[in-house]
N, C-alpha and C. Protein backbone atom coordinates (compact mmCIF):
# COMPACT_ATOMS: atom_id res chain seq x y z
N UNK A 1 32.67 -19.53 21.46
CA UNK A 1 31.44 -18.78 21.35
C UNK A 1 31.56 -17.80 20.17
N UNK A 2 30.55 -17.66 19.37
CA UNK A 2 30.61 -16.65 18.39
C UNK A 2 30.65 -14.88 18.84
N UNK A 3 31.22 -14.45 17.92
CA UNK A 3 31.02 -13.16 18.35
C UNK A 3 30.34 -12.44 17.41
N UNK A 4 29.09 -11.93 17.63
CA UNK A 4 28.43 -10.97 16.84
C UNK A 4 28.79 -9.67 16.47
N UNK A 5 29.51 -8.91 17.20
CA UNK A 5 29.86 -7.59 17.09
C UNK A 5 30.02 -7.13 16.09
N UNK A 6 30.37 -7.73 14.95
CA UNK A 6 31.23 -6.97 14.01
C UNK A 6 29.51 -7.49 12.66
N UNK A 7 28.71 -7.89 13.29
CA UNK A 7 27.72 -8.27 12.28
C UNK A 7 27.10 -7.18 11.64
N UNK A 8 26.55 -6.89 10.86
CA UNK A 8 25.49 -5.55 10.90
C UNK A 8 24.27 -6.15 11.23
N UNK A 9 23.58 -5.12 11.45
CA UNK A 9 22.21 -4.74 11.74
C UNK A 9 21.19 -5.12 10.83
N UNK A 10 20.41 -5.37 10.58
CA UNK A 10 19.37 -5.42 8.99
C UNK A 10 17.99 -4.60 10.12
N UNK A 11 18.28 -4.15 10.93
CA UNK A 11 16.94 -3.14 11.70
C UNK A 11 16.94 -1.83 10.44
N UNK A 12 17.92 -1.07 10.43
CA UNK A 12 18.17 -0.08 9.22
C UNK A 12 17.73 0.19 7.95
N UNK A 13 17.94 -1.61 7.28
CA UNK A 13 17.47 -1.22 6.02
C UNK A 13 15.91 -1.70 5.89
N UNK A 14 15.48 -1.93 6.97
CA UNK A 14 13.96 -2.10 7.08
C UNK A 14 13.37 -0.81 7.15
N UNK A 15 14.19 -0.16 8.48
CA UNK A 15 13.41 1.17 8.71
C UNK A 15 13.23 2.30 6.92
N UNK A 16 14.02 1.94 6.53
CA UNK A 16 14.36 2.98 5.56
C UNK A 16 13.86 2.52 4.67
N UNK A 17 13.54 0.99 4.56
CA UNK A 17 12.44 0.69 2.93
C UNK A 17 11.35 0.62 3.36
N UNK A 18 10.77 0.47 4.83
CA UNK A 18 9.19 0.82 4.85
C UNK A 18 9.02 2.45 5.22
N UNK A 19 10.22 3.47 5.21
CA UNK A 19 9.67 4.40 5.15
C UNK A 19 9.60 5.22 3.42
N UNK A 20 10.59 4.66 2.73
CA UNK A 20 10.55 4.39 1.37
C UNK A 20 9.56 4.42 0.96
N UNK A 21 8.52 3.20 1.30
CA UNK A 21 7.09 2.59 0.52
C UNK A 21 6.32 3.98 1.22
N UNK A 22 6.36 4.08 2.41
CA UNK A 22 4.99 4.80 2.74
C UNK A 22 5.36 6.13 1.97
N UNK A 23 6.34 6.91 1.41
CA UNK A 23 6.60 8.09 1.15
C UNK A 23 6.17 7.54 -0.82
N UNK A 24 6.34 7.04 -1.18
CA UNK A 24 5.84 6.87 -2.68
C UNK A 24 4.62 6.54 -2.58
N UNK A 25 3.92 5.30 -1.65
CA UNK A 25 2.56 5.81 -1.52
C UNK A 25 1.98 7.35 -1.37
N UNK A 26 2.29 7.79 -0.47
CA UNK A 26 1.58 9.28 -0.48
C UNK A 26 2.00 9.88 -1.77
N UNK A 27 2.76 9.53 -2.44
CA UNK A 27 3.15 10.85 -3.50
C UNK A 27 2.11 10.30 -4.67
N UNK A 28 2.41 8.51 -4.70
CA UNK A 28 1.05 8.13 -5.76
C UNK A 28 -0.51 8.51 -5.29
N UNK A 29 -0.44 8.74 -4.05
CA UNK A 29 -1.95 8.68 -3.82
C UNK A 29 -2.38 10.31 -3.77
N UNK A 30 -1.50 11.22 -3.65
CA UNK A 30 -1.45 12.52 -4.22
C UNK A 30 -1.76 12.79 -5.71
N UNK A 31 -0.94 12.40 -6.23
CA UNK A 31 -0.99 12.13 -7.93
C UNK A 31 -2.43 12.22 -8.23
N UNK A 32 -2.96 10.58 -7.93
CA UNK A 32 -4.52 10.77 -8.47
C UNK A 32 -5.57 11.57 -7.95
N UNK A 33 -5.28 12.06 -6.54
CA UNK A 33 -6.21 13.19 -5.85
C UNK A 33 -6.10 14.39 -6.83
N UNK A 34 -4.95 14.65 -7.83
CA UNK A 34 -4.60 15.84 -8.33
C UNK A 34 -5.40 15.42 -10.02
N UNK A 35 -4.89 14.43 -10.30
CA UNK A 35 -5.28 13.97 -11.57
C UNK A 35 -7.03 14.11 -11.74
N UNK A 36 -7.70 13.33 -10.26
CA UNK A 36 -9.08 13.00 -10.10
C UNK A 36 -9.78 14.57 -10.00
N UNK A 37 -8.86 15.29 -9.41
CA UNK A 37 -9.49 17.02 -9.38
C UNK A 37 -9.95 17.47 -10.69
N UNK A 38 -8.20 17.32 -11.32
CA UNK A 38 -8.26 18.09 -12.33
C UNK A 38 -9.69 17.29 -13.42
N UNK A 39 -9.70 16.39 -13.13
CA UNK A 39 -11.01 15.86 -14.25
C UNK A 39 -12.05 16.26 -13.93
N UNK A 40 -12.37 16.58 -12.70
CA UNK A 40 -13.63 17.02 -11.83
C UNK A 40 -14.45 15.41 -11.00
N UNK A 41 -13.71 14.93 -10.94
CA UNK A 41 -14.16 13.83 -9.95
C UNK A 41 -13.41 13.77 -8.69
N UNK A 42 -13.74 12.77 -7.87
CA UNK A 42 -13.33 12.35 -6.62
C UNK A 42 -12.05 11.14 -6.41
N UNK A 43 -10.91 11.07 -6.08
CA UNK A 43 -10.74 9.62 -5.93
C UNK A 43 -10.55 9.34 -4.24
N UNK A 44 -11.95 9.81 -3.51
CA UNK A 44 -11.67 9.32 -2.22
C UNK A 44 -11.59 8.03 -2.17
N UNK A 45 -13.12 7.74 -3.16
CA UNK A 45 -13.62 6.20 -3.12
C UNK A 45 -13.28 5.39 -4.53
N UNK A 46 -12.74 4.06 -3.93
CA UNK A 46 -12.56 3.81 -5.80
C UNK A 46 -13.19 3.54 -6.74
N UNK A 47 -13.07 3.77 -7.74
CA UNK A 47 -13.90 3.34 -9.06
C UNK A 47 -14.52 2.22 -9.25
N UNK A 48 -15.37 2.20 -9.13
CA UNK A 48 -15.78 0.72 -9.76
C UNK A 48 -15.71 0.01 -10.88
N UNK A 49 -14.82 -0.76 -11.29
CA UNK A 49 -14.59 -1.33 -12.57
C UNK A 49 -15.41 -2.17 -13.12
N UNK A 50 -15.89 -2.17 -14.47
CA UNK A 50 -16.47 -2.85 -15.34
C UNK A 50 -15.41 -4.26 -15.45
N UNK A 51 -16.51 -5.18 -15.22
CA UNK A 51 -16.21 -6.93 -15.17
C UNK A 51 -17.16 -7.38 -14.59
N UNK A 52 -16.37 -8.37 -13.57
CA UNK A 52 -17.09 -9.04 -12.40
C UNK A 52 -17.35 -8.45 -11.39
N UNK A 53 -18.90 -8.47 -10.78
CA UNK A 53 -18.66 -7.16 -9.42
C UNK A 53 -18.35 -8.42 -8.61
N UNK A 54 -17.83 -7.06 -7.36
CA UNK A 54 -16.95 -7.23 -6.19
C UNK A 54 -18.07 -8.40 -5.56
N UNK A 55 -17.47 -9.31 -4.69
CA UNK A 55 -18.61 -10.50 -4.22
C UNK A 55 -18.50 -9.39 -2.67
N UNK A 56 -19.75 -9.62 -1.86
CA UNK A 56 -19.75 -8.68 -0.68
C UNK A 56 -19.00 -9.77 0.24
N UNK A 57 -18.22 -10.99 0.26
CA UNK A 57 -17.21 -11.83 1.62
C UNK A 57 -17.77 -13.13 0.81
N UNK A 58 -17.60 -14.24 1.20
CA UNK A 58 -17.30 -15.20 1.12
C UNK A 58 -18.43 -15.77 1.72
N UNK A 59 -19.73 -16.48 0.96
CA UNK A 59 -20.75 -17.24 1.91
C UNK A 59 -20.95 -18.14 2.89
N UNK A 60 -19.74 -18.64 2.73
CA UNK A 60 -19.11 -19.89 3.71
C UNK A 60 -18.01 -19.34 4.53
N UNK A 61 -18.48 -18.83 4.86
CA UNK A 61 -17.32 -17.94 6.25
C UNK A 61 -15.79 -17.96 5.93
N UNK A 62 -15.08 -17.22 6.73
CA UNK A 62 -13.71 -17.54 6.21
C UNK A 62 -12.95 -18.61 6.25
N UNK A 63 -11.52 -18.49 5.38
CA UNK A 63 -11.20 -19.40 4.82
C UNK A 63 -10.05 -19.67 6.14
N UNK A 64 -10.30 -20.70 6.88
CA UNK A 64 -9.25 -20.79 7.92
C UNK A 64 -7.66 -21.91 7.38
């Protein structure tokens, strides 16, 4: 029979790179709240970019 004991864990380096991501998210999404101030705009909502507008879903229902 195998023995696992001596295996590591990979629970750890999960916990610590999705708390990683969520902590640089907030600091980027701080950033532009500070950036969007200082210009005198908002970035609650996002910008709407010049191109193609956004399609409102898919006319043919979703894509299963």
């Amino acid at each position: 029979m195998y023995d696992n004991s001596q295996q590591r864990s990979a629970v750890l380096p999960l916990v610590l790179s999705t708390v990683g991501s969520v902590l640089i998210g907030m600091v980027v999404r701080r950033l532009r709240q500070d950036r969007a101030a200082a210009r005198g705009g908002t970035a609650d909502r996002p910008v709407q970019r010049a191109g193609r507008p956004r399609a409102a879903g898919n006319p043919r229902g979703p894509v299963l």
